[in-house]
PDB file of N, CA and C in Angstrom:
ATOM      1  N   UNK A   1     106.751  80.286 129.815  1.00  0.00           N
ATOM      2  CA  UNK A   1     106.704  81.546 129.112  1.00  0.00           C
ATOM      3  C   UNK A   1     105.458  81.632 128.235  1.00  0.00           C
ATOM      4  N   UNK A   2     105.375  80.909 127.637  1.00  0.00           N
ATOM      5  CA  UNK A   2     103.741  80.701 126.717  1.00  0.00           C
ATOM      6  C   UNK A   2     102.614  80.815 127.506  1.00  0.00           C
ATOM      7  N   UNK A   3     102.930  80.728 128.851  1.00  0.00           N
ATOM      8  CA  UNK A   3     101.045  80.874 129.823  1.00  0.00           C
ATOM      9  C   UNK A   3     101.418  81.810 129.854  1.00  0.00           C
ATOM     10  N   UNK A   4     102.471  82.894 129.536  1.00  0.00           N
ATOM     11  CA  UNK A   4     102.729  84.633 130.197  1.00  0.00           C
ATOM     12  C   UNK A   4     101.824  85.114 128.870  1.00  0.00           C
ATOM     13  N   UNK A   5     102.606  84.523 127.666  1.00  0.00           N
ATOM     14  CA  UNK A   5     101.998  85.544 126.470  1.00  0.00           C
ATOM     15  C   UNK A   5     100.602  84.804 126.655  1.00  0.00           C
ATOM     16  N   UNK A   6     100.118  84.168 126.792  1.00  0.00           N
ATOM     17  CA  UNK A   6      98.954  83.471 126.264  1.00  0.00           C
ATOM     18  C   UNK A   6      97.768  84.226 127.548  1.00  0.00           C
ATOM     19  N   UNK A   7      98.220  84.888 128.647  1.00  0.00           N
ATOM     20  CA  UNK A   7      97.645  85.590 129.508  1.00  0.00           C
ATOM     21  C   UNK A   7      97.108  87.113 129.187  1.00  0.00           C
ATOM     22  N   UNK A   8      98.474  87.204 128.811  1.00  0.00           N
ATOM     23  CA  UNK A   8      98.672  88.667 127.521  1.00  0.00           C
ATOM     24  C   UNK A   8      97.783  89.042 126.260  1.00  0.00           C
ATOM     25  N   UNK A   9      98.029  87.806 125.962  1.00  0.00           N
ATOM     26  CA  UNK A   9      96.938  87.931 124.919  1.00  0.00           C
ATOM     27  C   UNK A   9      95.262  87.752 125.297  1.00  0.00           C
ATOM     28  N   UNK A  10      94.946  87.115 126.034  1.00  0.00           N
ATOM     29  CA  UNK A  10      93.639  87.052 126.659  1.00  0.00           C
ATOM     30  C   UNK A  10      93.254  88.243 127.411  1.00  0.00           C
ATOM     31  N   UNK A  11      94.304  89.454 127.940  1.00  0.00           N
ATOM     32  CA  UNK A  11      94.217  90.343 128.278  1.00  0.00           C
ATOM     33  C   UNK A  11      93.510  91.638 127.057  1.00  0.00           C
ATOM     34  N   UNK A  12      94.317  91.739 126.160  1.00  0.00           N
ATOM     35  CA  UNK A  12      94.275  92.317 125.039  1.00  0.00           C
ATOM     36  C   UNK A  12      92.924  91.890 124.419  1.00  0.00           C
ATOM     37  N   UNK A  13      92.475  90.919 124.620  1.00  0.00           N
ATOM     38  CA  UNK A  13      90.948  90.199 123.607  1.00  0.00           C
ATOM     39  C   UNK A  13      89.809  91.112 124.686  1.00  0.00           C
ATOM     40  N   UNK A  14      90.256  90.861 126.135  1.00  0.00           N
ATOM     41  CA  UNK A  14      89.311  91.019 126.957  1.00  0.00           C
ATOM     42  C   UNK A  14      88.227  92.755 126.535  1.00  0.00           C
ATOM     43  N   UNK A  15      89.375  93.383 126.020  1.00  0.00           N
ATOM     44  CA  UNK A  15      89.464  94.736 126.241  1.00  0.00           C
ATOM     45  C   UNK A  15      89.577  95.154 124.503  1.00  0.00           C
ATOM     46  N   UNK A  16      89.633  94.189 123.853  1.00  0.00           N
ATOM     47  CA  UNK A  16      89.005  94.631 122.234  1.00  0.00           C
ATOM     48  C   UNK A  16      88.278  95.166 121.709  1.00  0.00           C
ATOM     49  N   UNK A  17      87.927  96.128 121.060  1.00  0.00           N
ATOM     50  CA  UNK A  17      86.672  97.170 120.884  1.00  0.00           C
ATOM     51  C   UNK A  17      85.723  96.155 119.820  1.00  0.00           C
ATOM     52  N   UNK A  18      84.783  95.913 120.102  1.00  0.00           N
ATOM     53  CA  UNK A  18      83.818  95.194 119.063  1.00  0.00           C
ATOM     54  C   UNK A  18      83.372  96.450 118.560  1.00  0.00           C
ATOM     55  N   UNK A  19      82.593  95.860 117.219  1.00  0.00           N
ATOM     56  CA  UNK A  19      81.815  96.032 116.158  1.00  0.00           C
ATOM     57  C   UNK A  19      80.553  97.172 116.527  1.00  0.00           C
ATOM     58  N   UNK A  20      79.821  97.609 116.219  1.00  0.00           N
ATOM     59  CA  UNK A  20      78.183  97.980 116.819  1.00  0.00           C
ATOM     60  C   UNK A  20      77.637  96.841 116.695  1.00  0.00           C
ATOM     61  N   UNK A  21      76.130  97.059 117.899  1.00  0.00           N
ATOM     62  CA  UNK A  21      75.706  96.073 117.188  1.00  0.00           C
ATOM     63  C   UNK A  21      74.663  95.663 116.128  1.00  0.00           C
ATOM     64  N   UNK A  22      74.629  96.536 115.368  1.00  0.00           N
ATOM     65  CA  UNK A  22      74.324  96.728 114.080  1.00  0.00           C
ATOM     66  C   UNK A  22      75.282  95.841 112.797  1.00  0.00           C
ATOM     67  N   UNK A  23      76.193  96.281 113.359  1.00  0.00           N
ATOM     68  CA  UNK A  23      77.438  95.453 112.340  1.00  0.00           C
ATOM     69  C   UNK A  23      77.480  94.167 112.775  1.00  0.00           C
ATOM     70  N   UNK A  24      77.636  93.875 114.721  1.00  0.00           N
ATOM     71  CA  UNK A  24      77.348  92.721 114.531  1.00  0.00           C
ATOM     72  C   UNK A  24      76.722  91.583 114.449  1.00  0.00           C
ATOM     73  N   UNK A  25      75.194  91.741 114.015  1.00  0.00           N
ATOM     74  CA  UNK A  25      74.036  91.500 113.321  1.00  0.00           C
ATOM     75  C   UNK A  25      74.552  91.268 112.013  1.00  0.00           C
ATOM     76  N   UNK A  26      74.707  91.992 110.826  1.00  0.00           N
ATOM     77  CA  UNK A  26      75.412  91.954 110.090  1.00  0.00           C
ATOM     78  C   UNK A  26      75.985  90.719 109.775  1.00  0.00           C
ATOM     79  N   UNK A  27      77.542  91.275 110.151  1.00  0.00           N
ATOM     80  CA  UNK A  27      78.318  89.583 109.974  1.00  0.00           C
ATOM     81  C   UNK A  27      78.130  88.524 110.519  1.00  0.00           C
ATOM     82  N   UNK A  28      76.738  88.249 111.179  1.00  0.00           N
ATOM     83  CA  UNK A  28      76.063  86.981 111.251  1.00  0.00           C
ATOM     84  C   UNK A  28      75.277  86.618 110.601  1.00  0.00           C
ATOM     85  N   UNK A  29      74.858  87.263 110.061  1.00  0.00           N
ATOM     86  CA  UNK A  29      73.528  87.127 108.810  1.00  0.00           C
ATOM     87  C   UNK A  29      74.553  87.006 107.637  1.00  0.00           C
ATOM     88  N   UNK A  30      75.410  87.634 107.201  1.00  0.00           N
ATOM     89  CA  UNK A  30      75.988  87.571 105.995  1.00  0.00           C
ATOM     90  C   UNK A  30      76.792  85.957 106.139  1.00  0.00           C
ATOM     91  N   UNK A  31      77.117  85.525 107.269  1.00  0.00           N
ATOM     92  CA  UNK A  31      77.687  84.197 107.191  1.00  0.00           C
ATOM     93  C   UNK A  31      76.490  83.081 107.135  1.00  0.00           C
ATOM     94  N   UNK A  32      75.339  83.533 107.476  1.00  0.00           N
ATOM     95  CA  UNK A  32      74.172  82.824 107.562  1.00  0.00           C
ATOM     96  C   UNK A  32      74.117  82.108 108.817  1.00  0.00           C
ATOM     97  N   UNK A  33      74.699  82.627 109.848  1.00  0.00           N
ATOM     98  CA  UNK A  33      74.704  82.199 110.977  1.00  0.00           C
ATOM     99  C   UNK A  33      73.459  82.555 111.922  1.00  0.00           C
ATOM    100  N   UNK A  34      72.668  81.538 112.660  1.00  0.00           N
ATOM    101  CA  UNK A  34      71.383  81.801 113.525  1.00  0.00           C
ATOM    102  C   UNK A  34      71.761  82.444 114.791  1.00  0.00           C
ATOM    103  N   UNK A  35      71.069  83.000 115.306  1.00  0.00           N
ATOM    104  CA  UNK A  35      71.188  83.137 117.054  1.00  0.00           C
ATOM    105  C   UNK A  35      71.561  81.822 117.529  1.00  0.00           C
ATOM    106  N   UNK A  36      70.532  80.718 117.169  1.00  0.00           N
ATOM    107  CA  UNK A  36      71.151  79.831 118.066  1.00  0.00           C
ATOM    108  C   UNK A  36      72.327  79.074 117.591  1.00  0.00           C
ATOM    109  N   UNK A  37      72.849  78.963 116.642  1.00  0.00           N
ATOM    110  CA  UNK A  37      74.400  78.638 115.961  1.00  0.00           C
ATOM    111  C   UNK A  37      75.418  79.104 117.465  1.00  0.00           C
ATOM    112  N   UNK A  38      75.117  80.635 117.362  1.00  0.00           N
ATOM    113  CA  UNK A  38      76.286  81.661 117.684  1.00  0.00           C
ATOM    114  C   UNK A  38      76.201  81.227 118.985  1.00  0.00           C
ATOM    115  N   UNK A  39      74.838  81.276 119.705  1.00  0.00           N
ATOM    116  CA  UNK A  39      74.797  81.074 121.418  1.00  0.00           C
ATOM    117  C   UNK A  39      75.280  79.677 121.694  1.00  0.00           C
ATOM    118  N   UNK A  40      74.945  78.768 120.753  1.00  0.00           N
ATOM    119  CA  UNK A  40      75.569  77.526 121.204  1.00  0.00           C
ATOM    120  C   UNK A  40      76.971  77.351 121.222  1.00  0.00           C
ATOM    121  N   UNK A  41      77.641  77.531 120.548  1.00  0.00           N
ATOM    122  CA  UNK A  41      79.266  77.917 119.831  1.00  0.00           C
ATOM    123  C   UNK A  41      79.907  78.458 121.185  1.00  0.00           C
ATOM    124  N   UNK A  42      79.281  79.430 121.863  1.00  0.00           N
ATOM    125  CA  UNK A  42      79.779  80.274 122.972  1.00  0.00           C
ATOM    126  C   UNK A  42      79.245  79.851 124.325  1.00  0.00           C
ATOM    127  N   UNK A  43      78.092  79.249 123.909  1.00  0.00           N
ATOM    128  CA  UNK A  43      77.767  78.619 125.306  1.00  0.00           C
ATOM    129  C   UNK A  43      77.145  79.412 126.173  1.00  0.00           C
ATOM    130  N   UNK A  44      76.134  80.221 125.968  1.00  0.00           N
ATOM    131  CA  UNK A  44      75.109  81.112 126.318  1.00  0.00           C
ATOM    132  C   UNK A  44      73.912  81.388 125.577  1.00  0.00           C
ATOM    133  N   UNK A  45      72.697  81.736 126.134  1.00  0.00           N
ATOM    134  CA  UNK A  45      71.394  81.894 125.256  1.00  0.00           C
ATOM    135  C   UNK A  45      71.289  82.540 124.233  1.00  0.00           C
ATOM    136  N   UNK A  46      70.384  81.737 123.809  1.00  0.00           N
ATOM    137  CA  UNK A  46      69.704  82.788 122.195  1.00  0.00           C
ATOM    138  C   UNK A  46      69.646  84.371 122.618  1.00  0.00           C
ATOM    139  N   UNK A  47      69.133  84.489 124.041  1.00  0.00           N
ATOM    140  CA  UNK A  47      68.865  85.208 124.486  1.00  0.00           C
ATOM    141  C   UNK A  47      69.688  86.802 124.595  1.00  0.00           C
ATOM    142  N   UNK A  48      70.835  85.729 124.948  1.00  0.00           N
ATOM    143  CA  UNK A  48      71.945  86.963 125.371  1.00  0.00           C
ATOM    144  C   UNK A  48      72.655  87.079 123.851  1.00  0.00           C
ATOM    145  N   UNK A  49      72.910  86.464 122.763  1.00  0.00           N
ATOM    146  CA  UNK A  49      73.370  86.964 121.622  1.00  0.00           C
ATOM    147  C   UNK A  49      72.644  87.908 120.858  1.00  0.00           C
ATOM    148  N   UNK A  50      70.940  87.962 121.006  1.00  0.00           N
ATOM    149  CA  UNK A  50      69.991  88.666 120.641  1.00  0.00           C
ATOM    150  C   UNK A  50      70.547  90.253 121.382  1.00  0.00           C
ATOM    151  N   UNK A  51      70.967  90.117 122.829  1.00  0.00           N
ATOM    152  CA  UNK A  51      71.188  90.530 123.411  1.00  0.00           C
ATOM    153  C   UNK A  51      72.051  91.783 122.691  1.00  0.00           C
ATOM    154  N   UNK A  52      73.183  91.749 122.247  1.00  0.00           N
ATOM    155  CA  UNK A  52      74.456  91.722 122.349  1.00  0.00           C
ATOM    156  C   UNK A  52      74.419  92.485 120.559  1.00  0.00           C
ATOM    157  N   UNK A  53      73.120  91.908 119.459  1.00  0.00           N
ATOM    158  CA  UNK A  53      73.240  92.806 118.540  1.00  0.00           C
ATOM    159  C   UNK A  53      72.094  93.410 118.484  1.00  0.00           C
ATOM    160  N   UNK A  54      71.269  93.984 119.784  1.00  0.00           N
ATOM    161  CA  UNK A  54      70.041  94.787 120.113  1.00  0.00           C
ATOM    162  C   UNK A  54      70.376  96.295 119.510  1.00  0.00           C
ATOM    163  N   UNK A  55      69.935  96.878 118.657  1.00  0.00           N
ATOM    164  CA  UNK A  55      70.307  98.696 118.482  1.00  0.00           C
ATOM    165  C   UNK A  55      69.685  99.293 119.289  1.00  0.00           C
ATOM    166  N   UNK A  56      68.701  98.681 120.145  1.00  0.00           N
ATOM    167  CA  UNK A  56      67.822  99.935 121.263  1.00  0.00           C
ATOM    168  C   UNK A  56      68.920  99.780 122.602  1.00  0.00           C
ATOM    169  N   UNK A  57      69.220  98.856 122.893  1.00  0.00           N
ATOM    170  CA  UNK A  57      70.166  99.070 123.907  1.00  0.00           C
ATOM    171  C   UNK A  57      71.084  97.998 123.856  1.00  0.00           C
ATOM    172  N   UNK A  58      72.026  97.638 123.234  1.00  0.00           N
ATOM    173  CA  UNK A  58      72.575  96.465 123.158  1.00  0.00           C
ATOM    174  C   UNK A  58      73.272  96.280 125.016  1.00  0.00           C
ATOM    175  N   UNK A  59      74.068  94.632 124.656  1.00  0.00           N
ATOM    176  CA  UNK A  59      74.802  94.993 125.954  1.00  0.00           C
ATOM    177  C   UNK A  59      75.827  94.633 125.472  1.00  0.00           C
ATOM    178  N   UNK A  60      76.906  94.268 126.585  1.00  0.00           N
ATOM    179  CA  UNK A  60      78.414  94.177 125.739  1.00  0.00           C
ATOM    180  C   UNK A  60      78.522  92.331 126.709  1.00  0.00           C
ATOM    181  N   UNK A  61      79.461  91.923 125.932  1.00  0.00           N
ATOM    182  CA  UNK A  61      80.032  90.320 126.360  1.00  0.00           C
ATOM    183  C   UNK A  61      81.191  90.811 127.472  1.00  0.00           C
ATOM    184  N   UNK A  62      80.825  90.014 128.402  1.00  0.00           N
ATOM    185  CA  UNK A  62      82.473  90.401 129.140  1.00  0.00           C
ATOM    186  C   UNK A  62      83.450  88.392 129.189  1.00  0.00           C
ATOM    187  N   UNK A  63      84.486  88.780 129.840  1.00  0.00           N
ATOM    188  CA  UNK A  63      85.173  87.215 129.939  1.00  0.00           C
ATOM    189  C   UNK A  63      85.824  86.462 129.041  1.00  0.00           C
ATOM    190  N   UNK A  64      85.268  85.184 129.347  1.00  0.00           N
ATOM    191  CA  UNK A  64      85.836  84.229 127.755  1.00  0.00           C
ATOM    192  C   UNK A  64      84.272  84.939 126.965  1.00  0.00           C
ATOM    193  N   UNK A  65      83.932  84.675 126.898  1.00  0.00           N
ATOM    194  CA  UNK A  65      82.622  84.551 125.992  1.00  0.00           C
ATOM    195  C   UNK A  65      83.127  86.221 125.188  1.00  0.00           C
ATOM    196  N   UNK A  66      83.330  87.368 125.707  1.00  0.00           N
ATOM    197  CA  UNK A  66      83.856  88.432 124.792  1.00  0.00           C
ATOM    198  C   UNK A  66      84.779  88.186 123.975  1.00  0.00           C
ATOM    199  N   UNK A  67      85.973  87.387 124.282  1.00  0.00           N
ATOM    200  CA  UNK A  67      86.922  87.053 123.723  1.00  0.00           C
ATOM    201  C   UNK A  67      86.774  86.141 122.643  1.00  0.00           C
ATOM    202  N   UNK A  68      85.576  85.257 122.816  1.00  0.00           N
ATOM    203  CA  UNK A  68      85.388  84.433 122.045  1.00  0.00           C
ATOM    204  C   UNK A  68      84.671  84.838 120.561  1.00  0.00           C
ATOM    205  N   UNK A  69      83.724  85.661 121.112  1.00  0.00           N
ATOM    206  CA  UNK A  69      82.729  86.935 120.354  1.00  0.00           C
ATOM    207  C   UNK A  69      83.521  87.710 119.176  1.00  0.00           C
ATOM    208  N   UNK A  70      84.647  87.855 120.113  1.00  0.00           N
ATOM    209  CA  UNK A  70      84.855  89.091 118.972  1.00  0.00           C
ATOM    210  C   UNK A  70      86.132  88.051 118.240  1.00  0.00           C
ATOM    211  N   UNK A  71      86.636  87.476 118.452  1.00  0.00           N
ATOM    212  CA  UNK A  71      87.297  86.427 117.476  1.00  0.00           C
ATOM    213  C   UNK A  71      86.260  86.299 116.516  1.00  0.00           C
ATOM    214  N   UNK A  72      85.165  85.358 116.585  1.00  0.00           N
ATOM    215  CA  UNK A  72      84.351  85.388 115.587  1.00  0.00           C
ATOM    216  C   UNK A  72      84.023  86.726 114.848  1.00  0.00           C
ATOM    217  N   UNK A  73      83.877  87.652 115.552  1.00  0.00           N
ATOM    218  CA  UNK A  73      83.206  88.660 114.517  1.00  0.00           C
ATOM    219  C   UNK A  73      84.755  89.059 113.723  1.00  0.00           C
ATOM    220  N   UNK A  74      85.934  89.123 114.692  1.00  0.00           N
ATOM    221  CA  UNK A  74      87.105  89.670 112.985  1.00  0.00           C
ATOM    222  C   UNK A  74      87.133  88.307 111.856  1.00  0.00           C
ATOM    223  N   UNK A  75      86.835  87.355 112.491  1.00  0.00           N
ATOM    224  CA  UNK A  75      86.800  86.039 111.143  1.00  0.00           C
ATOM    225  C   UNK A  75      86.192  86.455 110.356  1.00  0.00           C
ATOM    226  N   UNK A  76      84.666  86.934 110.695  1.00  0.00           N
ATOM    227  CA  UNK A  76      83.494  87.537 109.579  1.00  0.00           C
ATOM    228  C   UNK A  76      83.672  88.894 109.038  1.00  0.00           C
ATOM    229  N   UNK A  77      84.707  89.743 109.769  1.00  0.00           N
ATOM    230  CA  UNK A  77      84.643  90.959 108.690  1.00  0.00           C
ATOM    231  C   UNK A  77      85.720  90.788 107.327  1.00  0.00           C
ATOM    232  N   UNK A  78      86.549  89.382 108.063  1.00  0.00           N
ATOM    233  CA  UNK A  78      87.673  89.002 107.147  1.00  0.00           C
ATOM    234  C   UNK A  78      86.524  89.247 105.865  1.00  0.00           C
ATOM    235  N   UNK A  79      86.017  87.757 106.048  1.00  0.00           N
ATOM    236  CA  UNK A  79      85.151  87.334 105.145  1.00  0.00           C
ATOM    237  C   UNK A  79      84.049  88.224 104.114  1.00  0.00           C
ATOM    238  N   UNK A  80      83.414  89.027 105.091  1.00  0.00           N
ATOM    239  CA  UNK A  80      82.405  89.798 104.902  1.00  0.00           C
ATOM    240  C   UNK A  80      82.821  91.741 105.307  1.00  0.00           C
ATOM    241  N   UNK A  81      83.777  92.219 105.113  1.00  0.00           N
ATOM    242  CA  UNK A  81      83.965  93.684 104.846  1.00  0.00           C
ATOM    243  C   UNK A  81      82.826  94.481 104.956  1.00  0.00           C
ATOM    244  N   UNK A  82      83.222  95.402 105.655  1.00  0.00           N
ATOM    245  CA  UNK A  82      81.740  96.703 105.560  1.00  0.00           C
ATOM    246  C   UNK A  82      81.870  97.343 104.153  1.00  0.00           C
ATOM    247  N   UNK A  83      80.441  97.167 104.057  1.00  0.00           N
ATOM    248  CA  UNK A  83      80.177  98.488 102.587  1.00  0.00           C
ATOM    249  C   UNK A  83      80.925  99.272 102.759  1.00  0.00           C
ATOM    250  N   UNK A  84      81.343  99.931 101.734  1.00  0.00           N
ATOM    251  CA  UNK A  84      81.879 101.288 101.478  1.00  0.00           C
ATOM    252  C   UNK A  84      80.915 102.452 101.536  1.00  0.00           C
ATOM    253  N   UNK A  85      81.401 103.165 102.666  1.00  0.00           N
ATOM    254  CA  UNK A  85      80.420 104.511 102.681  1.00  0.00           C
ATOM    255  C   UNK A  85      80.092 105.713 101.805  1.00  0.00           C
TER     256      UNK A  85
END
């Protein structure tokens, strides 16, 4: 029963609305976290995390690596909250 929910839930991550990526630039800098911190952690290039908080065209994470992504980024808004508008 736990590989059902635990499927479930990897379902639900897959399909999580992230951040912009403006914001999530942001709560990597505010944790003081590098590109290469984050790409190593996830196990993909500097390249593609650069990627991922681009404002001219970002792209989006798909898989584990999205799932993994945006776990980290709700840890950091825990931590780090958006300004108040």
């Amino acid at each position: 029963m736990s590989e059902m929910f635990d499927a479930v839930d990897a379902l639900v991550a897959s399909r999580s609305p992230l951040p912009s990526a403006e914001e999530r630039k942001r709560l990597r800098t505010a944790h003081g976290l590098t590109l290469d911190e984050v790409a190593s952690a996830l196990k993909v290039r500097r390249a593609t995390v650069s990627a991922w908080e681009s404002t001219k065209k970002p792209t989006e994470p798909r898989g584990p690596e999205r799932e993994a992504y945006a776990r980290l980024l709700r840890q950091l808004a825990e931590l780090y909250p958006a300004p108040a508008t």
